[in-house]
C-alpha atoms as a PDB file:
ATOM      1  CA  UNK A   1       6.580 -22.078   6.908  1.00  0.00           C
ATOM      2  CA  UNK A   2       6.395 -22.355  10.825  1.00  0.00           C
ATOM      3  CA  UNK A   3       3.909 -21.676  13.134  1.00  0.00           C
ATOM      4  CA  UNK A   4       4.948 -18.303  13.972  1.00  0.00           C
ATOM      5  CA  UNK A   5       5.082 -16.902  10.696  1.00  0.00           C
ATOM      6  CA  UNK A   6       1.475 -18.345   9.827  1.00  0.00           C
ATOM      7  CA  UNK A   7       0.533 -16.248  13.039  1.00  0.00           C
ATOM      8  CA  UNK A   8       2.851 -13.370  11.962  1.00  0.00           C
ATOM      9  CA  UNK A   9       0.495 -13.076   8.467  1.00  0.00           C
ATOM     10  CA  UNK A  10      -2.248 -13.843  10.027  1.00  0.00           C
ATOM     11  CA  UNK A  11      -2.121 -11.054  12.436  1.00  0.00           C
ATOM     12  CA  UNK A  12      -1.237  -8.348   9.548  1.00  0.00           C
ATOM     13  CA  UNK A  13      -4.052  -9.982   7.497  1.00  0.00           C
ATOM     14  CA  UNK A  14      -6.358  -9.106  10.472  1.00  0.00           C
ATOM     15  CA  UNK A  15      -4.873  -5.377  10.635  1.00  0.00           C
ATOM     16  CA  UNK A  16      -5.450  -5.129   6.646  1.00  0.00           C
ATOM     17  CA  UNK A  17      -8.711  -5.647   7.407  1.00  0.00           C
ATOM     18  CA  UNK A  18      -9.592  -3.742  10.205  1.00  0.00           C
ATOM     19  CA  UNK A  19      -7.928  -0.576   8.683  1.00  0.00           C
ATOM     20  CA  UNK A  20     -10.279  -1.213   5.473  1.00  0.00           C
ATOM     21  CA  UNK A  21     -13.260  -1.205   7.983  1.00  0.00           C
ATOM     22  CA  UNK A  22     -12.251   1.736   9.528  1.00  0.00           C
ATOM     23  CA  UNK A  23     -11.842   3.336   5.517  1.00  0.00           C
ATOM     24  CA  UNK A  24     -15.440   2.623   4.472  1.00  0.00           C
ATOM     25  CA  UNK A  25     -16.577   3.971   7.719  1.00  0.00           C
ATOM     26  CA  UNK A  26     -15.079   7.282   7.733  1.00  0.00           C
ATOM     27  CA  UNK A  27     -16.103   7.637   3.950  1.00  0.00           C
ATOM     28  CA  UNK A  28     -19.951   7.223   5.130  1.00  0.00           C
ATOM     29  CA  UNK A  29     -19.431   9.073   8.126  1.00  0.00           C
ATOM     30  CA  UNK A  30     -21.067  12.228   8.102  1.00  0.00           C
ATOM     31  CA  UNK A  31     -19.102  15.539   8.084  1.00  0.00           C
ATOM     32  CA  UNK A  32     -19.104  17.901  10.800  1.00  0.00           C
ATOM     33  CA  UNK A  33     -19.536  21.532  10.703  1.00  0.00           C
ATOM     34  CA  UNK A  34     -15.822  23.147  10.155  1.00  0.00           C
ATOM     35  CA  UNK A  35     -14.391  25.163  13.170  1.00  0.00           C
ATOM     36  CA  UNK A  36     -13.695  28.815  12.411  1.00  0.00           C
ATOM     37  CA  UNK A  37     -10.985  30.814  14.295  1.00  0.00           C
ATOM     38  CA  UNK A  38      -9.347  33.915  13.663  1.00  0.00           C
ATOM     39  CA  UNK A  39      -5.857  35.163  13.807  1.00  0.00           C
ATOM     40  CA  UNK A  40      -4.438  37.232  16.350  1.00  0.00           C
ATOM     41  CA  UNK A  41      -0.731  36.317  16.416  1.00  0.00           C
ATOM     42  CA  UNK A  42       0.593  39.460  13.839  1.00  0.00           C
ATOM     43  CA  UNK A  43       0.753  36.090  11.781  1.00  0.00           C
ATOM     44  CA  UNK A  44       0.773  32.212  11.599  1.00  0.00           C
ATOM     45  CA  UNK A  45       2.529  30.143   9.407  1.00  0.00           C
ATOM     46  CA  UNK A  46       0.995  27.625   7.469  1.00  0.00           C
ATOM     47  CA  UNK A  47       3.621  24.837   6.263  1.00  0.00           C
ATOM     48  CA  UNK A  48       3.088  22.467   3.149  1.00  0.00           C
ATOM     49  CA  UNK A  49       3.349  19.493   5.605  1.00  0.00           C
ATOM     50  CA  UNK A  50       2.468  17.816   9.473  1.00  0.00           C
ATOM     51  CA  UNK A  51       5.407  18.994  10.550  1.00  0.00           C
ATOM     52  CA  UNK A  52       8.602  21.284  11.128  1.00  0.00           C
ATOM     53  CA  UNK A  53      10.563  20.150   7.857  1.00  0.00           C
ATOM     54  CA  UNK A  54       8.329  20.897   5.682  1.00  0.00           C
ATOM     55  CA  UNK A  55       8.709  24.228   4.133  1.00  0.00           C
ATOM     56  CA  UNK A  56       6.750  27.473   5.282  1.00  0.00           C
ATOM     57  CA  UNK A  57       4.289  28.278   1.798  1.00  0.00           C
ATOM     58  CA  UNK A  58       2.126  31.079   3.112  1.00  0.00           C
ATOM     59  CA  UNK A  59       1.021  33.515   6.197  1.00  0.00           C
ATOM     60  CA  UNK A  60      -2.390  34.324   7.684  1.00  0.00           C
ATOM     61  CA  UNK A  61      -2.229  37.974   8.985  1.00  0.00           C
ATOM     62  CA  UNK A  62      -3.875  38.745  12.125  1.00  0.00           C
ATOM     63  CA  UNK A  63      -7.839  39.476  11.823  1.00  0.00           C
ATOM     64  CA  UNK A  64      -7.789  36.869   8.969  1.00  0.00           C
ATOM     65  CA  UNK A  65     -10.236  33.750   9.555  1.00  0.00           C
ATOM     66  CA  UNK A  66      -8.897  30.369   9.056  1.00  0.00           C
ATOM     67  CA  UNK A  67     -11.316  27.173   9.292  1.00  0.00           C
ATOM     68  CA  UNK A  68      -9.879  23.929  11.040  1.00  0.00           C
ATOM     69  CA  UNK A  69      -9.755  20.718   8.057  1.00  0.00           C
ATOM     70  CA  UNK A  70      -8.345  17.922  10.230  1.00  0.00           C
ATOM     71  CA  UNK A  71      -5.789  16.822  12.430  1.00  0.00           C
ATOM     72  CA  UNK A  72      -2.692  14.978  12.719  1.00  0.00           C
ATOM     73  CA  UNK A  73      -1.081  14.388  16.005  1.00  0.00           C
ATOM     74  CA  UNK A  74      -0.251  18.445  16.996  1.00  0.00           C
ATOM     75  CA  UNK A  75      -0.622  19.614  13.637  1.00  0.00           C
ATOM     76  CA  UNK A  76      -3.404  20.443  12.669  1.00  0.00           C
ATOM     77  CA  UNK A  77      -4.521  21.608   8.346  1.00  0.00           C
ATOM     78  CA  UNK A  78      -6.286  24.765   8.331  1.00  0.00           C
ATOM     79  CA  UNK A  79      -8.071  26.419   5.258  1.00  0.00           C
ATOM     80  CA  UNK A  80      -7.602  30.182   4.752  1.00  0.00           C
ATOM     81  CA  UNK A  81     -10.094  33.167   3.510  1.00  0.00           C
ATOM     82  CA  UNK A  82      -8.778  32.929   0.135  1.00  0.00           C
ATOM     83  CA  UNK A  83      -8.582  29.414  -0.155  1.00  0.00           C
ATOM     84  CA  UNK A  84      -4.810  28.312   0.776  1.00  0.00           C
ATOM     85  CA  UNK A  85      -4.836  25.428   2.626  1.00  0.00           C
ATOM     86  CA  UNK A  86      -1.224  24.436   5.009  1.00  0.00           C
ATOM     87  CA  UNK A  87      -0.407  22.759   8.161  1.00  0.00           C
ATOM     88  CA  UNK A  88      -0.307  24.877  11.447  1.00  0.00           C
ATOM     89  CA  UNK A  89       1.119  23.772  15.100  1.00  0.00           C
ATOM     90  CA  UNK A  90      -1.479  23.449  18.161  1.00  0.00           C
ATOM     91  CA  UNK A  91       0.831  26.208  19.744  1.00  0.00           C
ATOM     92  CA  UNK A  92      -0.089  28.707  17.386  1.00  0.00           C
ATOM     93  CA  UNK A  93      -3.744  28.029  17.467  1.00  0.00           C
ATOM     94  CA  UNK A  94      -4.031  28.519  20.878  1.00  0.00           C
ATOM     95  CA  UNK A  95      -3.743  31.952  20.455  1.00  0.00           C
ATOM     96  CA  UNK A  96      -6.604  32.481  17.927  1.00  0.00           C
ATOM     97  CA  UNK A  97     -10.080  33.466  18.719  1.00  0.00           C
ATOM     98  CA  UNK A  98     -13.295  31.475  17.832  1.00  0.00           C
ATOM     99  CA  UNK A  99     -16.383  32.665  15.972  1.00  0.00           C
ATOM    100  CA  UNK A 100     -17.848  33.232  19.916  1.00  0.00           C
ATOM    101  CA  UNK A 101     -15.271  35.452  20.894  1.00  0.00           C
ATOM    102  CA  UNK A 102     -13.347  33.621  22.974  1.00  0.00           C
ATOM    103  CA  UNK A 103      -9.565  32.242  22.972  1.00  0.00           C
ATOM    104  CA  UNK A 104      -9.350  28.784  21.353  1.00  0.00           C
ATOM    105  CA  UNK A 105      -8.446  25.924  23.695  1.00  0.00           C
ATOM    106  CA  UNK A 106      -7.206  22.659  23.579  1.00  0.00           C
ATOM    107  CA  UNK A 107      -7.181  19.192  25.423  1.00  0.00           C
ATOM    108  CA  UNK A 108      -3.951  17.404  25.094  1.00  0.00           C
ATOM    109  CA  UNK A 109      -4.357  15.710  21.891  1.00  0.00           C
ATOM    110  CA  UNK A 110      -3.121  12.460  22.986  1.00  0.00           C
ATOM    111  CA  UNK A 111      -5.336  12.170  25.844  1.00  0.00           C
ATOM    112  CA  UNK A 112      -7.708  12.662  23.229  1.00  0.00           C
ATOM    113  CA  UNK A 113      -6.639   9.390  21.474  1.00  0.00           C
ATOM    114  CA  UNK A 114      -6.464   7.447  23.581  1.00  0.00           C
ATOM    115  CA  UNK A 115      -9.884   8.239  25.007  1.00  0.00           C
ATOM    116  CA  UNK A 116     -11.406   7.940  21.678  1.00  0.00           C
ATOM    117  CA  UNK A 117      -9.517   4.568  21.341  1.00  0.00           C
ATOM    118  CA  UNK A 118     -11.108   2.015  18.671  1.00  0.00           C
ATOM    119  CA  UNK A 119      -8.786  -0.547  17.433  1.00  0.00           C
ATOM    120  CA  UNK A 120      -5.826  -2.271  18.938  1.00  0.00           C
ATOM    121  CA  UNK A 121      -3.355  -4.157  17.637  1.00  0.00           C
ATOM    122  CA  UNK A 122      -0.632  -5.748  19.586  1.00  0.00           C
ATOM    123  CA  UNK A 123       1.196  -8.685  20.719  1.00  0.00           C
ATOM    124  CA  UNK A 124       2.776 -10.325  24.120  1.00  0.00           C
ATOM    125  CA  UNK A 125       4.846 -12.945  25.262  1.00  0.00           C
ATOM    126  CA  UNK A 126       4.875 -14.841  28.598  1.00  0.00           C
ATOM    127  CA  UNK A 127       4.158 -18.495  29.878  1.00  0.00           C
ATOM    128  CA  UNK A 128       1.785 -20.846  29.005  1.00  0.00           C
ATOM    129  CA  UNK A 129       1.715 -23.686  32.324  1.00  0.00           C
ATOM    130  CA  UNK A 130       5.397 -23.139  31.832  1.00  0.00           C
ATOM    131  CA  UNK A 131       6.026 -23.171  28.408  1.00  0.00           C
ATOM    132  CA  UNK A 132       7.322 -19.432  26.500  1.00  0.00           C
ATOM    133  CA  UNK A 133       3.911 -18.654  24.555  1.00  0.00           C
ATOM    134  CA  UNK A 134       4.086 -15.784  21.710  1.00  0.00           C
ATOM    135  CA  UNK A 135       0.240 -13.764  21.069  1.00  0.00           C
ATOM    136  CA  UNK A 136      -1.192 -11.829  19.146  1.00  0.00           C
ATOM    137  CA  UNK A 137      -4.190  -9.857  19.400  1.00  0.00           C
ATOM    138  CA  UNK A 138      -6.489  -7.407  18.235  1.00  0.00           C
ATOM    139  CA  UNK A 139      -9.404  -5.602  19.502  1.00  0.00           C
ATOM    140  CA  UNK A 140     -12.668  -3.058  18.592  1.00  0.00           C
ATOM    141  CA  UNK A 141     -14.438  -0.972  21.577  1.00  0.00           C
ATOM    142  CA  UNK A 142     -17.987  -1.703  20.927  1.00  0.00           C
ATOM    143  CA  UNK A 143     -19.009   0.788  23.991  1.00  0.00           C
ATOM    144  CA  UNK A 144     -16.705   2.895  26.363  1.00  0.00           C
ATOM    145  CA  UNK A 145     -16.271   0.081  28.824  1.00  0.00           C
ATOM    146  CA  UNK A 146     -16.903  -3.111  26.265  1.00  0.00           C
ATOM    147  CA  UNK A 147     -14.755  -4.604  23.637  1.00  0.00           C
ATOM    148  CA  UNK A 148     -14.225  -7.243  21.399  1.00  0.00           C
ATOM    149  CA  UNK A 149     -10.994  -8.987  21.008  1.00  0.00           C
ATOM    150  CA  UNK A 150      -9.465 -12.024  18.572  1.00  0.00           C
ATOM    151  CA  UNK A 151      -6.511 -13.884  19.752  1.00  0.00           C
ATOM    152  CA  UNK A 152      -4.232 -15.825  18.010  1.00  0.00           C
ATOM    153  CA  UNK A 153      -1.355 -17.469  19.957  1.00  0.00           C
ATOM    154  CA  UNK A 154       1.262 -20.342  19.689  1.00  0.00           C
ATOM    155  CA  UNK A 155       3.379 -22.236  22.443  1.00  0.00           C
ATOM    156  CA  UNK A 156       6.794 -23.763  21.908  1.00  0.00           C
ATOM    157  CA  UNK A 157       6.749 -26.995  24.416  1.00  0.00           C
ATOM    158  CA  UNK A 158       9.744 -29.335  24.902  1.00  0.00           C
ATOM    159  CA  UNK A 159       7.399 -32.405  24.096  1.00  0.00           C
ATOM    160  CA  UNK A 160       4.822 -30.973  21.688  1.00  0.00           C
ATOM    161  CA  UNK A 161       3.621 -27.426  20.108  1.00  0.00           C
ATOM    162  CA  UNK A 162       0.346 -25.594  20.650  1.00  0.00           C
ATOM    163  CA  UNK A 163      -1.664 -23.267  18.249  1.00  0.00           C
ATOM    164  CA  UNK A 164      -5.040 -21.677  19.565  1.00  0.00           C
ATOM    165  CA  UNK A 165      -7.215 -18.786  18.551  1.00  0.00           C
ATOM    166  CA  UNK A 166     -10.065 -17.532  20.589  1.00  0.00           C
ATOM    167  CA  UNK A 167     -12.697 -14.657  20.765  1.00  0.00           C
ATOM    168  CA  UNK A 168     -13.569 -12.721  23.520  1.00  0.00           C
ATOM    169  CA  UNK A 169     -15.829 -10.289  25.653  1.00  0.00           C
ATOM    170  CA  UNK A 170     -13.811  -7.928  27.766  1.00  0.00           C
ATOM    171  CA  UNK A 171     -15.390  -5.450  30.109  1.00  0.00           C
ATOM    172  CA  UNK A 172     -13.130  -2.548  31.001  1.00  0.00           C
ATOM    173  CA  UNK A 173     -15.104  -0.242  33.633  1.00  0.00           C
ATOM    174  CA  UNK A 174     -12.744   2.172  34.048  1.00  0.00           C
ATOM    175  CA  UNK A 175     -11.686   2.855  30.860  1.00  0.00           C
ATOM    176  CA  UNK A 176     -11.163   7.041  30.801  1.00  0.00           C
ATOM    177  CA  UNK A 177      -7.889   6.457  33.070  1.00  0.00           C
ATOM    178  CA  UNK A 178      -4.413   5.798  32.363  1.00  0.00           C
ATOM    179  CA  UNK A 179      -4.274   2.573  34.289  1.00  0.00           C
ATOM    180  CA  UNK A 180      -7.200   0.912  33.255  1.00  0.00           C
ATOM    181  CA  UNK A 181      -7.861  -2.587  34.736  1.00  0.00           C
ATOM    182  CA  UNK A 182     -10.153  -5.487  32.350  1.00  0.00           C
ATOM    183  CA  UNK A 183     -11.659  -8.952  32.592  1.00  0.00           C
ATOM    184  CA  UNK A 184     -13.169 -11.017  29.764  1.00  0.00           C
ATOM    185  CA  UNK A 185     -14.461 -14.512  28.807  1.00  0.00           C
ATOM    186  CA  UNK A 186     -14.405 -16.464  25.258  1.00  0.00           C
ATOM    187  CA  UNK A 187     -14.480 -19.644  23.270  1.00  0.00           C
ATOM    188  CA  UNK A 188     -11.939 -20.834  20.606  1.00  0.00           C
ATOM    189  CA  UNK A 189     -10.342 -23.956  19.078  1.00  0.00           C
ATOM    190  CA  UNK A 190      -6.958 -25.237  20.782  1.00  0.00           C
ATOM    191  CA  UNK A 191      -4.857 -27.680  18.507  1.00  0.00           C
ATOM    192  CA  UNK A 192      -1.798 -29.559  20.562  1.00  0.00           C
ATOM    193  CA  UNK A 193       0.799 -31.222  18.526  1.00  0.00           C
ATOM    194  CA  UNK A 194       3.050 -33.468  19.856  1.00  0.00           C
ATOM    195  CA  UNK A 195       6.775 -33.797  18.727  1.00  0.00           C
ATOM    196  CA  UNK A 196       7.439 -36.253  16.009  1.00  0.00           C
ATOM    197  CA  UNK A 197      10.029 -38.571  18.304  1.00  0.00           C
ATOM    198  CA  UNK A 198       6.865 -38.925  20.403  1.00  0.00           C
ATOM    199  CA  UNK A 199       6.233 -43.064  19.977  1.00  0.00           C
ATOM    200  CA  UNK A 200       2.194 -43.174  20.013  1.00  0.00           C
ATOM    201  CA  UNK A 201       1.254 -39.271  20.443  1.00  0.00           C
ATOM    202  CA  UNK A 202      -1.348 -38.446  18.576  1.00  0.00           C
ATOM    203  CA  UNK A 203      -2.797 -34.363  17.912  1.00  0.00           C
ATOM    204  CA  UNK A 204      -5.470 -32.948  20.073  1.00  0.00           C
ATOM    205  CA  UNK A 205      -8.094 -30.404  18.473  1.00  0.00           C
ATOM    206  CA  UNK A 206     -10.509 -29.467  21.131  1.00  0.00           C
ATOM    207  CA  UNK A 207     -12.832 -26.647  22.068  1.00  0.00           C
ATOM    208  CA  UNK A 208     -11.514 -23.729  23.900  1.00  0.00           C
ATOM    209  CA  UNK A 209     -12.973 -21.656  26.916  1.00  0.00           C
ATOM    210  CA  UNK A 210     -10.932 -19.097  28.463  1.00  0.00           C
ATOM    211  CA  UNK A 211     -11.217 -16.393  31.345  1.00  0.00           C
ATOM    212  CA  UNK A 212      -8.781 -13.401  31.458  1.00  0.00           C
ATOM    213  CA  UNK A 213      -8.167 -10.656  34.290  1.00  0.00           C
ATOM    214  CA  UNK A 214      -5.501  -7.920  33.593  1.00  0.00           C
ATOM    215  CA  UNK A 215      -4.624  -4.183  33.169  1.00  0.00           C
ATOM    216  CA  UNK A 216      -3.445  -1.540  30.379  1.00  0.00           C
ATOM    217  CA  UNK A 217      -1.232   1.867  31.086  1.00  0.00           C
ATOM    218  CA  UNK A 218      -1.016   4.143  28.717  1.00  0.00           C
ATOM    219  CA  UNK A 219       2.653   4.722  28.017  1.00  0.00           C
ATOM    220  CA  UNK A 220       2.601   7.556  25.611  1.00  0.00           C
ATOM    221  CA  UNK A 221       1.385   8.397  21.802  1.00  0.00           C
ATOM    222  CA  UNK A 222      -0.543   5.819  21.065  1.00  0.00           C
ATOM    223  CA  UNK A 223       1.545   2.970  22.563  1.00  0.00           C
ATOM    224  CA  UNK A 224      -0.016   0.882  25.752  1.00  0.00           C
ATOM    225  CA  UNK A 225       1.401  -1.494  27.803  1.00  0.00           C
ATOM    226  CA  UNK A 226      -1.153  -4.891  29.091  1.00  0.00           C
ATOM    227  CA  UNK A 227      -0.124  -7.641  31.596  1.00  0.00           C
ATOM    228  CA  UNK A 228      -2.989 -10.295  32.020  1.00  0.00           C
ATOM    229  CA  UNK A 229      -3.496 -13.565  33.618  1.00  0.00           C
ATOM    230  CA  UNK A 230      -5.662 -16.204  31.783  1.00  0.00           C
ATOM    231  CA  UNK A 231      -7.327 -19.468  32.693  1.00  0.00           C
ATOM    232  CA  UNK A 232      -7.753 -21.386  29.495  1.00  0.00           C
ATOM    233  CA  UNK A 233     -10.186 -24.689  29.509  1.00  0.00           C
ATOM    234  CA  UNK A 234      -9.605 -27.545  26.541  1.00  0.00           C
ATOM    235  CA  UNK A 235     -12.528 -29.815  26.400  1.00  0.00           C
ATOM    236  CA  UNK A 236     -10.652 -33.065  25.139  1.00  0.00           C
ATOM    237  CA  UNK A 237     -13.170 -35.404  25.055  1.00  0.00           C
ATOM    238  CA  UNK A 238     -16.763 -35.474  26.265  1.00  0.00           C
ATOM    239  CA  UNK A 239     -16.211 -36.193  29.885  1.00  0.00           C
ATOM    240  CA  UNK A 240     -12.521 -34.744  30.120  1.00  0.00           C
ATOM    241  CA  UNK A 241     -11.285 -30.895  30.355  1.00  0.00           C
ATOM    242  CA  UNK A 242      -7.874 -29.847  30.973  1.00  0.00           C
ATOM    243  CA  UNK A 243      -6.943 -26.385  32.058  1.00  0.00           C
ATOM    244  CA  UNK A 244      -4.025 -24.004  31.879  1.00  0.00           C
ATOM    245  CA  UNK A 245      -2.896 -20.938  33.260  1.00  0.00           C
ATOM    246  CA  UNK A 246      -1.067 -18.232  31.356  1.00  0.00           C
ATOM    247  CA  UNK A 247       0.772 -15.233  32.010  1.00  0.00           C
ATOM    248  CA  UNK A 248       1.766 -12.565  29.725  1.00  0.00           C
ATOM    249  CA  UNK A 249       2.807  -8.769  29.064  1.00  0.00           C
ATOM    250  CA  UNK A 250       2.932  -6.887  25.671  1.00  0.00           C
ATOM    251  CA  UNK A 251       2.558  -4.114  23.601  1.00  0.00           C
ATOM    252  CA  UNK A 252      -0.240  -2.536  21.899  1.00  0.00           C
ATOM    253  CA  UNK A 253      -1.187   0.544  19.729  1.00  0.00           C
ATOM    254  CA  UNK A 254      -4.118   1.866  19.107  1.00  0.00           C
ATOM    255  CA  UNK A 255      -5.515   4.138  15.848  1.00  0.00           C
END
């Protein structure tokens, strides 16, 4: 198997895991109150599923009271009087009332993601000295402008290969906007492996420090783009360090 499938699994080893975090934590999480709006549209339509081909099952009449279940993208499952549950579109709740008296309103849904924003997962490709270097990464907001992130990376040299992993501490200050700039410090292991037809070459583990600077847009959904710049130190030997500089651009989501 080659280095970039070991990476590959690795990386969708790492998801597997995170989503099964995420699982027990929403199954101790405690519920909140249900949102109760009522009908004013002479009807809405509730379908059987989150979205527009899925059949139409049943109708709430105007003055009937519906309470909100969950959410998925625009769609969103609502519960009726009488106990019929179906999936409505965010256009046709805007138009109902809530239990106050007032119309129902909502934030775009998206921006709503992606300022509620969790986990990460992507991956990037870009130059490593100047070497092509393939990453991937993943990443948990501990606060709204601190995360945690684990790296795992490979780069394909003409003379010898490179495998590194590497934790790190990113601050992102502004992290409510679209473009959102970041800058972070970790430690990791660095392994350097030199091509067989190398007479002599021998393979270097060392210790890994790096320090990153960069930026994320949003694109859309839950898709965001990153560029970053990275200054990665390999303590060789007790009295010797060598550094490199990387360069990259990828593609994340987030859930």
């Amino acid at each position: 198997m080659n280095g970039f499938a070991v990476i590959f699994l690795r990386a969708v080893a790492i998801l597997a895991l995170c989503c099964a975090v995420l699982g027990v934590a929403s199954a101790f999480a405690e519920d909140a109150p249900l949102e109760k709006l009522q009908v004013t549209d002479p009807y809405i339509e509730l379908h059987t599923g989150a979205g527009r081909g899925y059949p139409v099952f049943h109708v709430a009449a105007k003055g009937e009271w519906i309470e909100v279940l969950l959410r998925h993208t625009d769609w969103y499952k609502v519960r009726t009087a009488n106990g019929r549950e179906g999936w409505v579109t965010r256009q046709q709740l805007e138009t109902t009332l809530t239990s106050a008296g007032g119309q129902k309103t909502f934030r775009d849904v998206l921006v709503d993601d992606y300022l509620n924003r969790r986990v990460q997962l992507g991956a990037a490709w870009g130059r490593f000295k100047s070497e092509p270097m393939l990453k991937f990464y993943t990443s948990y907001r501990l606060s709204d402008t601190l995360s945690a992130e684990f790296s795992l990376g490979q780069v394909q040299g003409v003379f010898s290969g490179t495998d590194f992993w590497h934790v790190n501490v990113q601050a992102e200050p502004w992290s409510d906007r679209r473009l959102s700039p970041f800058l972070g410090i970790g430690l990791g292991k660095f392994k350097n492996i030199p091509n067989s037809s190398l007479v002599g070459a021998s393979t270097t583990n060392a210790q890994l420090a790096n320090a990153v600077v960069g930026a994320r847009y949003h694109l859309s959904d839950r898709f965001v783009v990153r560029l970053d710049y990275t200054l990665y130190t390999a303590y060789v030997a007790d009295t010797r360090t060598t550094e490199y500089r990387a360069v990259t651009a990828g593609l994340s989501f987030f859930f």
